[in-house]
PDB file of N, CA and C in Angstrom:
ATOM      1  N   UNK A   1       0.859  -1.169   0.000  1.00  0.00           N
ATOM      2  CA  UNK A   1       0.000   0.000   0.000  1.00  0.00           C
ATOM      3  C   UNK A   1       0.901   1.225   0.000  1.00  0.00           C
ATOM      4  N   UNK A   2       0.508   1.823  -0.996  1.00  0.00           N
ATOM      5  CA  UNK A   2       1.399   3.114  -1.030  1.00  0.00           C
ATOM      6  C   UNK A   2       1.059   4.485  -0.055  1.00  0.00           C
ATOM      7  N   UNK A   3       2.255   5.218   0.036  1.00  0.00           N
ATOM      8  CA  UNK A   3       1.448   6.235   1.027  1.00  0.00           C
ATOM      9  C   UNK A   3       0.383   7.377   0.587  1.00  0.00           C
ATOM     10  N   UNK A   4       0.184   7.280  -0.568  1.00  0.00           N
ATOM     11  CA  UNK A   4      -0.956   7.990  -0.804  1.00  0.00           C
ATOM     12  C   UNK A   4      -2.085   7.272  -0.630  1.00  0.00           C
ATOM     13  N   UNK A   5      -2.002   6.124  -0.908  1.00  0.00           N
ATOM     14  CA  UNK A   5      -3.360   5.588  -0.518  1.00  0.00           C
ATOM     15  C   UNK A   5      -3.570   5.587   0.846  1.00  0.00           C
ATOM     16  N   UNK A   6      -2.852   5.401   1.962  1.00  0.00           N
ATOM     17  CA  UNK A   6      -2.628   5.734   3.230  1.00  0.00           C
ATOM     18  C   UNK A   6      -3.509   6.841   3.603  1.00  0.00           C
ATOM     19  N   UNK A   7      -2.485   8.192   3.292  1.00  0.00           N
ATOM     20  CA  UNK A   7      -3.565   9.151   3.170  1.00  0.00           C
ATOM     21  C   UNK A   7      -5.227   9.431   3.129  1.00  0.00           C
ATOM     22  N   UNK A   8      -5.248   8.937   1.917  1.00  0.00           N
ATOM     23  CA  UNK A   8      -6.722   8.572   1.182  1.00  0.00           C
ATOM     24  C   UNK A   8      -7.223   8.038   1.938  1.00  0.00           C
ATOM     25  N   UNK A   9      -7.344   6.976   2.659  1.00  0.00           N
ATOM     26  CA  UNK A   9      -7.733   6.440   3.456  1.00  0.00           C
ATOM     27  C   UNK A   9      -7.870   6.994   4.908  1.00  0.00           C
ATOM     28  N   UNK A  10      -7.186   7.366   5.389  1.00  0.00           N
ATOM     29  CA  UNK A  10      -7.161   8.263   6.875  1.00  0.00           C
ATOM     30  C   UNK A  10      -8.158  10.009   6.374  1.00  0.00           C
ATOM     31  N   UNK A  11      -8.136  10.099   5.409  1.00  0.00           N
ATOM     32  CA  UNK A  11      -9.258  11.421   5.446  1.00  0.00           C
ATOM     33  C   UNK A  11      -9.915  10.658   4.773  1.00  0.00           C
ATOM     34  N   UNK A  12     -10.482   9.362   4.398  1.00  0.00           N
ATOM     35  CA  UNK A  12     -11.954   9.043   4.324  1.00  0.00           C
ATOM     36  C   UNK A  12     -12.418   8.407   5.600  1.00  0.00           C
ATOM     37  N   UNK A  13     -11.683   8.106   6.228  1.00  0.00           N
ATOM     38  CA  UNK A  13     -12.647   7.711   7.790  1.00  0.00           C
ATOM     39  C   UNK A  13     -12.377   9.050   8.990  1.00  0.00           C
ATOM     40  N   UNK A  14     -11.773  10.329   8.379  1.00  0.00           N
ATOM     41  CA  UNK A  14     -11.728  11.176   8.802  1.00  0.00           C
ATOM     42  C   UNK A  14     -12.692  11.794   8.599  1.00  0.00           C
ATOM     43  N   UNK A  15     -13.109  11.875   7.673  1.00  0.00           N
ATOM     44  CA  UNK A  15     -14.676  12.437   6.440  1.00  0.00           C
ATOM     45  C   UNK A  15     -15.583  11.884   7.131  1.00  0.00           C
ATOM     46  N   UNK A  16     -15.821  10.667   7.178  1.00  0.00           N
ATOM     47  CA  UNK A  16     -16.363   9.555   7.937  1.00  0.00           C
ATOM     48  C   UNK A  16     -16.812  10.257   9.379  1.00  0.00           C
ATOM     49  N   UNK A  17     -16.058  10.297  10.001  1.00  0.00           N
ATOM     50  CA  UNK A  17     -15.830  10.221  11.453  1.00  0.00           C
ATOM     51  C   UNK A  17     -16.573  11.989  11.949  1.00  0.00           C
ATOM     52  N   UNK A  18     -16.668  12.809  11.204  1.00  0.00           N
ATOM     53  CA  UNK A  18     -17.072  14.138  11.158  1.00  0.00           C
ATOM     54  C   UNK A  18     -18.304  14.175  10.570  1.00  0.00           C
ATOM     55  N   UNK A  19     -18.449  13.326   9.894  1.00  0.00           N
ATOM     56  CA  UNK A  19     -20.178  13.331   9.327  1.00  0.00           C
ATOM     57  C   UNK A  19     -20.999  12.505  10.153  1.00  0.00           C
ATOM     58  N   UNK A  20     -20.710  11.656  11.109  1.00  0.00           N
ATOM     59  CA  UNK A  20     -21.581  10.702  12.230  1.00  0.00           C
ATOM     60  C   UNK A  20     -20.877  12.055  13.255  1.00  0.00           C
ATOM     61  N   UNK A  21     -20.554  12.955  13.400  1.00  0.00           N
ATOM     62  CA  UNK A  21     -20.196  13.677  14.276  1.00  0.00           C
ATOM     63  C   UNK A  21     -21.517  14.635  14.333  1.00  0.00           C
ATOM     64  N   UNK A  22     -21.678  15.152  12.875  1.00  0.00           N
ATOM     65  CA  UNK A  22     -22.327  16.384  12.337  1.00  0.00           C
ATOM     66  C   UNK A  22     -23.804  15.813  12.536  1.00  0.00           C
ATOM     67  N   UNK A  23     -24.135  14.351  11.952  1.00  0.00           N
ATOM     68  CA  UNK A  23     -25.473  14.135  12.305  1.00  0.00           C
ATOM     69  C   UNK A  23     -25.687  13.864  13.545  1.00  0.00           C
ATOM     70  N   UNK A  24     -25.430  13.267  14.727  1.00  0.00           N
ATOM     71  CA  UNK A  24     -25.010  12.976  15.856  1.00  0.00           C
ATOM     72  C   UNK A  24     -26.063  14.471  16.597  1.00  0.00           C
ATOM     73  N   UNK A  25     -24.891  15.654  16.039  1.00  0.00           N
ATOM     74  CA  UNK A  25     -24.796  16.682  17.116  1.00  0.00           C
ATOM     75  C   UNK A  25     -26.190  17.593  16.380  1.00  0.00           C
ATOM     76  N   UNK A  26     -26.590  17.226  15.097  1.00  0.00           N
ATOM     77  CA  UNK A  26     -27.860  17.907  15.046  1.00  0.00           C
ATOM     78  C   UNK A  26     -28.990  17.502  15.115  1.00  0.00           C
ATOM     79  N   UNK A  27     -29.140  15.996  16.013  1.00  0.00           N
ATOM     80  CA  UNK A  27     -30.293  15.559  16.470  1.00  0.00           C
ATOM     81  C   UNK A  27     -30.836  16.129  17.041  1.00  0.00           C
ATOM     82  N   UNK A  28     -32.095  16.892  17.923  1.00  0.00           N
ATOM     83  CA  UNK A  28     -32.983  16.854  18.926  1.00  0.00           C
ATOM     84  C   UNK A  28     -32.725  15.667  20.417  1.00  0.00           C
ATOM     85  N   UNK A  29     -32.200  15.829  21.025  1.00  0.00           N
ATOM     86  CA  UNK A  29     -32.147  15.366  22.778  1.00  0.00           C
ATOM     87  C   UNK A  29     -33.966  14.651  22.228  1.00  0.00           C
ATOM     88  N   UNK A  30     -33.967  13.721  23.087  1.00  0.00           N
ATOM     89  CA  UNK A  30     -34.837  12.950  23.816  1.00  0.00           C
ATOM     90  C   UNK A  30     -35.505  13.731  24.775  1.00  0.00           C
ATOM     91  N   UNK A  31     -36.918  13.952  24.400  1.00  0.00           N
ATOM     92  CA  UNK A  31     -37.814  14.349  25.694  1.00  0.00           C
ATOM     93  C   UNK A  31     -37.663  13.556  26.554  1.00  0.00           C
ATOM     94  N   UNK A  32     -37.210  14.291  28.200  1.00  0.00           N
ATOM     95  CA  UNK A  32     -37.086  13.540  29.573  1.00  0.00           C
ATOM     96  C   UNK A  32     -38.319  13.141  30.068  1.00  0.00           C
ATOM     97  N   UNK A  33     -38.762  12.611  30.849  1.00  0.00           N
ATOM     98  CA  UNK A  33     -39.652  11.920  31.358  1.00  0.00           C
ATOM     99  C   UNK A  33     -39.894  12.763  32.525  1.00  0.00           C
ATOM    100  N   UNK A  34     -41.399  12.916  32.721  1.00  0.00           N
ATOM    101  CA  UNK A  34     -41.702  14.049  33.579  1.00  0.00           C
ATOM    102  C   UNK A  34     -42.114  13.205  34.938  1.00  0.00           C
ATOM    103  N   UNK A  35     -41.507  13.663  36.180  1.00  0.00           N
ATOM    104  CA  UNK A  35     -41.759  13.370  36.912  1.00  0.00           C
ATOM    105  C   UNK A  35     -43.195  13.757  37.057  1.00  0.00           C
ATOM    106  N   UNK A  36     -43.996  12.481  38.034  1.00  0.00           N
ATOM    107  CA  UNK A  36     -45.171  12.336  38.710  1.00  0.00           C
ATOM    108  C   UNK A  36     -45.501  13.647  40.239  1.00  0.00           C
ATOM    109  N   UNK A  37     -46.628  13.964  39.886  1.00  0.00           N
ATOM    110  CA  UNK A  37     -46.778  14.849  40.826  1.00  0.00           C
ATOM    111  C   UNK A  37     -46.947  14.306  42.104  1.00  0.00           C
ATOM    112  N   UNK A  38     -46.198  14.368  43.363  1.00  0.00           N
ATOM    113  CA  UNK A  38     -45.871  14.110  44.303  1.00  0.00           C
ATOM    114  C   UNK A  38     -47.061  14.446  45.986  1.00  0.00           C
ATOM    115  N   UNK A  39     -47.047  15.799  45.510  1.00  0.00           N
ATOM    116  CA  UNK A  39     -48.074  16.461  46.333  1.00  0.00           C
ATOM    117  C   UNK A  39     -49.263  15.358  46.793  1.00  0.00           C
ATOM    118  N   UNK A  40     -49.762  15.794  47.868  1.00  0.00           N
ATOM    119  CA  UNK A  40     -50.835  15.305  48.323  1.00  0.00           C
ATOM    120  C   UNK A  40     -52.170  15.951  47.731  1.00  0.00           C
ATOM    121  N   UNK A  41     -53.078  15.028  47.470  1.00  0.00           N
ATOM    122  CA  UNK A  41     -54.365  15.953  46.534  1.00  0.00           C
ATOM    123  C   UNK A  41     -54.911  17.438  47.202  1.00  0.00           C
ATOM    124  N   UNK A  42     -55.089  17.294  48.553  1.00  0.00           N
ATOM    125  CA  UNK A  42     -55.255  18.214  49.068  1.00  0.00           C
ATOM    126  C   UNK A  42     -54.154  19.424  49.259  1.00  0.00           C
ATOM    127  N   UNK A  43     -53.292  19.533  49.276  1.00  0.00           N
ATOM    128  CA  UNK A  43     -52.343  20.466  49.316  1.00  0.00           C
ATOM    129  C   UNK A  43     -52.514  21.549  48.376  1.00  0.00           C
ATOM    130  N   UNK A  44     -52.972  22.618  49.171  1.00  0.00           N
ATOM    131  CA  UNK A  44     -53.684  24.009  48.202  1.00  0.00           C
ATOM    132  C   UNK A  44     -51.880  24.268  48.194  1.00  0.00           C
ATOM    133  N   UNK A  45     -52.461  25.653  47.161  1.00  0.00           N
ATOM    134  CA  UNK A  45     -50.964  26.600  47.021  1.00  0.00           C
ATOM    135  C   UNK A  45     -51.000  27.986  48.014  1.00  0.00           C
ATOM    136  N   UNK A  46     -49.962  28.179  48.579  1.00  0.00           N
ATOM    137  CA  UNK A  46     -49.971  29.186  49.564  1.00  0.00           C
ATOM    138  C   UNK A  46     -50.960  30.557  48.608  1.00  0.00           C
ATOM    139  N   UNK A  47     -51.162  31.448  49.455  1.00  0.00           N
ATOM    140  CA  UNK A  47     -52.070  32.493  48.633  1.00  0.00           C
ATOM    141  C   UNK A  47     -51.171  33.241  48.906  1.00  0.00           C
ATOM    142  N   UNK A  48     -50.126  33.510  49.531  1.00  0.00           N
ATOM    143  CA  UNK A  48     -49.647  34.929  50.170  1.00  0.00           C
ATOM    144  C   UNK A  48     -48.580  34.496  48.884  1.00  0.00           C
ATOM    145  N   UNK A  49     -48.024  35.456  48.773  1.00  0.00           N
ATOM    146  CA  UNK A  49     -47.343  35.756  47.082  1.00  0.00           C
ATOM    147  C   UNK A  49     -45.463  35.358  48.445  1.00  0.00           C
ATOM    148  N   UNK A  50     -44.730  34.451  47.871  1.00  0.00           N
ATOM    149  CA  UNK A  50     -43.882  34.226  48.688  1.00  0.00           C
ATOM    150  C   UNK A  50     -42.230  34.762  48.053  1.00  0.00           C
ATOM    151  N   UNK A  51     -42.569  35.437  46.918  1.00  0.00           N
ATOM    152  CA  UNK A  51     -41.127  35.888  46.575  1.00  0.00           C
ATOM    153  C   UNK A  51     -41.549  37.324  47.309  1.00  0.00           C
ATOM    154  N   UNK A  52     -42.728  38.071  47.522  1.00  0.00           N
ATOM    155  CA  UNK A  52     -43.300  39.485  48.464  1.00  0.00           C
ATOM    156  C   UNK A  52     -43.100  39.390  49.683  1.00  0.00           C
ATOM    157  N   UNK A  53     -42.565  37.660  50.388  1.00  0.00           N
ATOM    158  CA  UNK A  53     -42.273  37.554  51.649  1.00  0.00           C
ATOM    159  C   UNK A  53     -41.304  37.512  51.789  1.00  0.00           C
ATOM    160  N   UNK A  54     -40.081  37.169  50.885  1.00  0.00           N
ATOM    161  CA  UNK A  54     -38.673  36.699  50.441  1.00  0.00           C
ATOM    162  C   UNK A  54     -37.784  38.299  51.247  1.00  0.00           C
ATOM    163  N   UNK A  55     -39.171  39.165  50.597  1.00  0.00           N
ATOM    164  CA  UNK A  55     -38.308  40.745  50.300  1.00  0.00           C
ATOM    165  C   UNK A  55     -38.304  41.451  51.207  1.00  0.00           C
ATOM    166  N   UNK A  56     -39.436  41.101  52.822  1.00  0.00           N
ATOM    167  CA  UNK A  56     -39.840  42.578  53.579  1.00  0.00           C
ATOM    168  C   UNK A  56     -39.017  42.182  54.514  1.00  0.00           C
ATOM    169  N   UNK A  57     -38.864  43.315  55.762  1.00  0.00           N
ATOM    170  CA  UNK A  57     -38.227  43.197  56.759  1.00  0.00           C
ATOM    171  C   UNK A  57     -38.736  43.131  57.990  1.00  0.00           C
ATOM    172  N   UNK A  58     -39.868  43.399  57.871  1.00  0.00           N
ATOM    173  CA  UNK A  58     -40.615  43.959  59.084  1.00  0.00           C
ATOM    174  C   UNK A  58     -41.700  42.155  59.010  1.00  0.00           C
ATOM    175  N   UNK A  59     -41.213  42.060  60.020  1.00  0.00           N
ATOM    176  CA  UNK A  59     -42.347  40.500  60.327  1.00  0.00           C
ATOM    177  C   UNK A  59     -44.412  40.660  60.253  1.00  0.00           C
ATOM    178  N   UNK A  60     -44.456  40.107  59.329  1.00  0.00           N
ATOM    179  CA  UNK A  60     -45.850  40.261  58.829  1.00  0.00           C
ATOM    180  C   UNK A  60     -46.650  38.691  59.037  1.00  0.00           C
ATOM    181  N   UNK A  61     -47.760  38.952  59.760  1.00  0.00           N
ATOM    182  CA  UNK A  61     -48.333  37.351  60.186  1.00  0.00           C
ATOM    183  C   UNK A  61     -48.407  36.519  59.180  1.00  0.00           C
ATOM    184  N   UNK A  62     -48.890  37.204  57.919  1.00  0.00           N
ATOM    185  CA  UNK A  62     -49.614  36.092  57.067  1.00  0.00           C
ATOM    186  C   UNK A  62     -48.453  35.825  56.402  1.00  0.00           C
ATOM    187  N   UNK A  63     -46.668  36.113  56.013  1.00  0.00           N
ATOM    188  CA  UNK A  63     -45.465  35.578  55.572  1.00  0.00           C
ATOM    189  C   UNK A  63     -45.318  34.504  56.325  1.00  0.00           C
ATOM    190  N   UNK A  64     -45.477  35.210  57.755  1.00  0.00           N
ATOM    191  CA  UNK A  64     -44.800  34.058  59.011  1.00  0.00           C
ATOM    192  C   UNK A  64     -45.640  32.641  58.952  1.00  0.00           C
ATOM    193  N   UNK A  65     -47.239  32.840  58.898  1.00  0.00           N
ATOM    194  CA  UNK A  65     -47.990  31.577  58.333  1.00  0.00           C
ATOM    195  C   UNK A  65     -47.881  30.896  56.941  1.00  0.00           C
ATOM    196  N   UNK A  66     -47.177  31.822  56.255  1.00  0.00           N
ATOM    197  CA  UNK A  66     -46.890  30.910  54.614  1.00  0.00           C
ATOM    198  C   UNK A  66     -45.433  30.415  54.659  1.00  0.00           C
ATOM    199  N   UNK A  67     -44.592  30.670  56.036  1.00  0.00           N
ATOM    200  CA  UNK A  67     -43.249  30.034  55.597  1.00  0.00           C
ATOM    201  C   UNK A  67     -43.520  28.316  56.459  1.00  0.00           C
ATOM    202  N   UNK A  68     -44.351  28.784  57.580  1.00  0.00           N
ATOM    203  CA  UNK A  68     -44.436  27.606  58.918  1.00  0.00           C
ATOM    204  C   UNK A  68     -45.143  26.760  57.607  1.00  0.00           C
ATOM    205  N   UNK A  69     -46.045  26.740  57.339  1.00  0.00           N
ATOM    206  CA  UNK A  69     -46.384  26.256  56.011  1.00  0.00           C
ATOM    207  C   UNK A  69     -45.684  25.408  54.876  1.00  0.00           C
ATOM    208  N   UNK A  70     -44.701  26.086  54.475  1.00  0.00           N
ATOM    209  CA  UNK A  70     -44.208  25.689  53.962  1.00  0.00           C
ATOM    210  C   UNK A  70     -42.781  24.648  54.119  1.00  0.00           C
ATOM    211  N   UNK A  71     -42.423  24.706  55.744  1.00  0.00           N
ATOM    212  CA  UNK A  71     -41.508  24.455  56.342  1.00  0.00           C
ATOM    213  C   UNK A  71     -41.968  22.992  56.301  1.00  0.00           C
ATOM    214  N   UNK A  72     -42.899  22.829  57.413  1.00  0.00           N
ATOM    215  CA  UNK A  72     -44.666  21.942  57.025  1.00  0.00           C
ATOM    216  C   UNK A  72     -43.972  20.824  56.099  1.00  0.00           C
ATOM    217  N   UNK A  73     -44.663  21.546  55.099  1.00  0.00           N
ATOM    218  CA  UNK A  73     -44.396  20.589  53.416  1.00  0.00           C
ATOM    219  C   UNK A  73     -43.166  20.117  53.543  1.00  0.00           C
ATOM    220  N   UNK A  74     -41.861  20.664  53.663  1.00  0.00           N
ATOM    221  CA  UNK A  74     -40.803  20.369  53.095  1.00  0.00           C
ATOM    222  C   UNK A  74     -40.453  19.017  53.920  1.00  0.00           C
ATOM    223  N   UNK A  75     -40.616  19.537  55.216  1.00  0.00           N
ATOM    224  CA  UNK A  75     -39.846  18.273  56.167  1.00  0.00           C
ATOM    225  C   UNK A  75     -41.297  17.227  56.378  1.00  0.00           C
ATOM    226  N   UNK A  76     -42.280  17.176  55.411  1.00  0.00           N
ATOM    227  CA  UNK A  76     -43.439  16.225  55.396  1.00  0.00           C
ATOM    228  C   UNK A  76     -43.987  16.159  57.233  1.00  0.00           C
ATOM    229  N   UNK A  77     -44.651  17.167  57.566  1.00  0.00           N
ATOM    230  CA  UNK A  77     -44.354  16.921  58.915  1.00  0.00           C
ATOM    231  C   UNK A  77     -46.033  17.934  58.796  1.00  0.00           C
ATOM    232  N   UNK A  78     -47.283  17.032  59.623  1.00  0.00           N
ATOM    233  CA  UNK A  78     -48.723  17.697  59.328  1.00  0.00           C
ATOM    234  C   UNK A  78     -48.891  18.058  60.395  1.00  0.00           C
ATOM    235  N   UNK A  79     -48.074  17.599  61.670  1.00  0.00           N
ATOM    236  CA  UNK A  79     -48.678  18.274  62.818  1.00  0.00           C
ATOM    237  C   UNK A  79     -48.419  20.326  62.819  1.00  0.00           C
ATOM    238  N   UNK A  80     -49.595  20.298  63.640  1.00  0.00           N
ATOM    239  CA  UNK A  80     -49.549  21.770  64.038  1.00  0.00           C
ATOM    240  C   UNK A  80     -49.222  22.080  65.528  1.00  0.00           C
ATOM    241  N   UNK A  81     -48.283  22.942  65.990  1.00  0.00           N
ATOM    242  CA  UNK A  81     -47.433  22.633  67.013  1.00  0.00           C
ATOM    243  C   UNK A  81     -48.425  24.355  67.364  1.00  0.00           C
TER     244      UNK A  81
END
């Protein structure tokens, strides 16, 4: 085998190797699989707007009842203390 054919050969599976590259990378990803909603049926959504509680400084009842609330949810915990 001569070295041009050598050549020839290494940029056709080079050619090769860039075109399963090119189709590869302009597929569309696979839609992920959506997680199942977790929540309990009953579990309303807080009403008090909680990025408006995120922001104030001054302690306001109905924040302080949407965080205990939410504290609640997180650590799965229904008693009311």
């Amino acid at each position: 085998m001569g070295r041009t054919a050598k050549i020839a050969g290494v940029a056709a599976l080079a050619g090769m190797m860039l075109a399963v590259g090119i189709v590869s990378a302009s597929r569309p990803a696979p839609d992920a699989p959506v997680a199942p909603d977790t929540r309990p049926p009953n579990a309303a959504a807080v009403p008090v707007d909680m990025n408006r509680c995120r922001t104030i400084t001054m302690p306001e009842s109905s924040c302080e009842a949407a965080w205990e609330a939410k504290r609640r949810h997180f650590f799965e915990r229904d008693d009311k203390r």
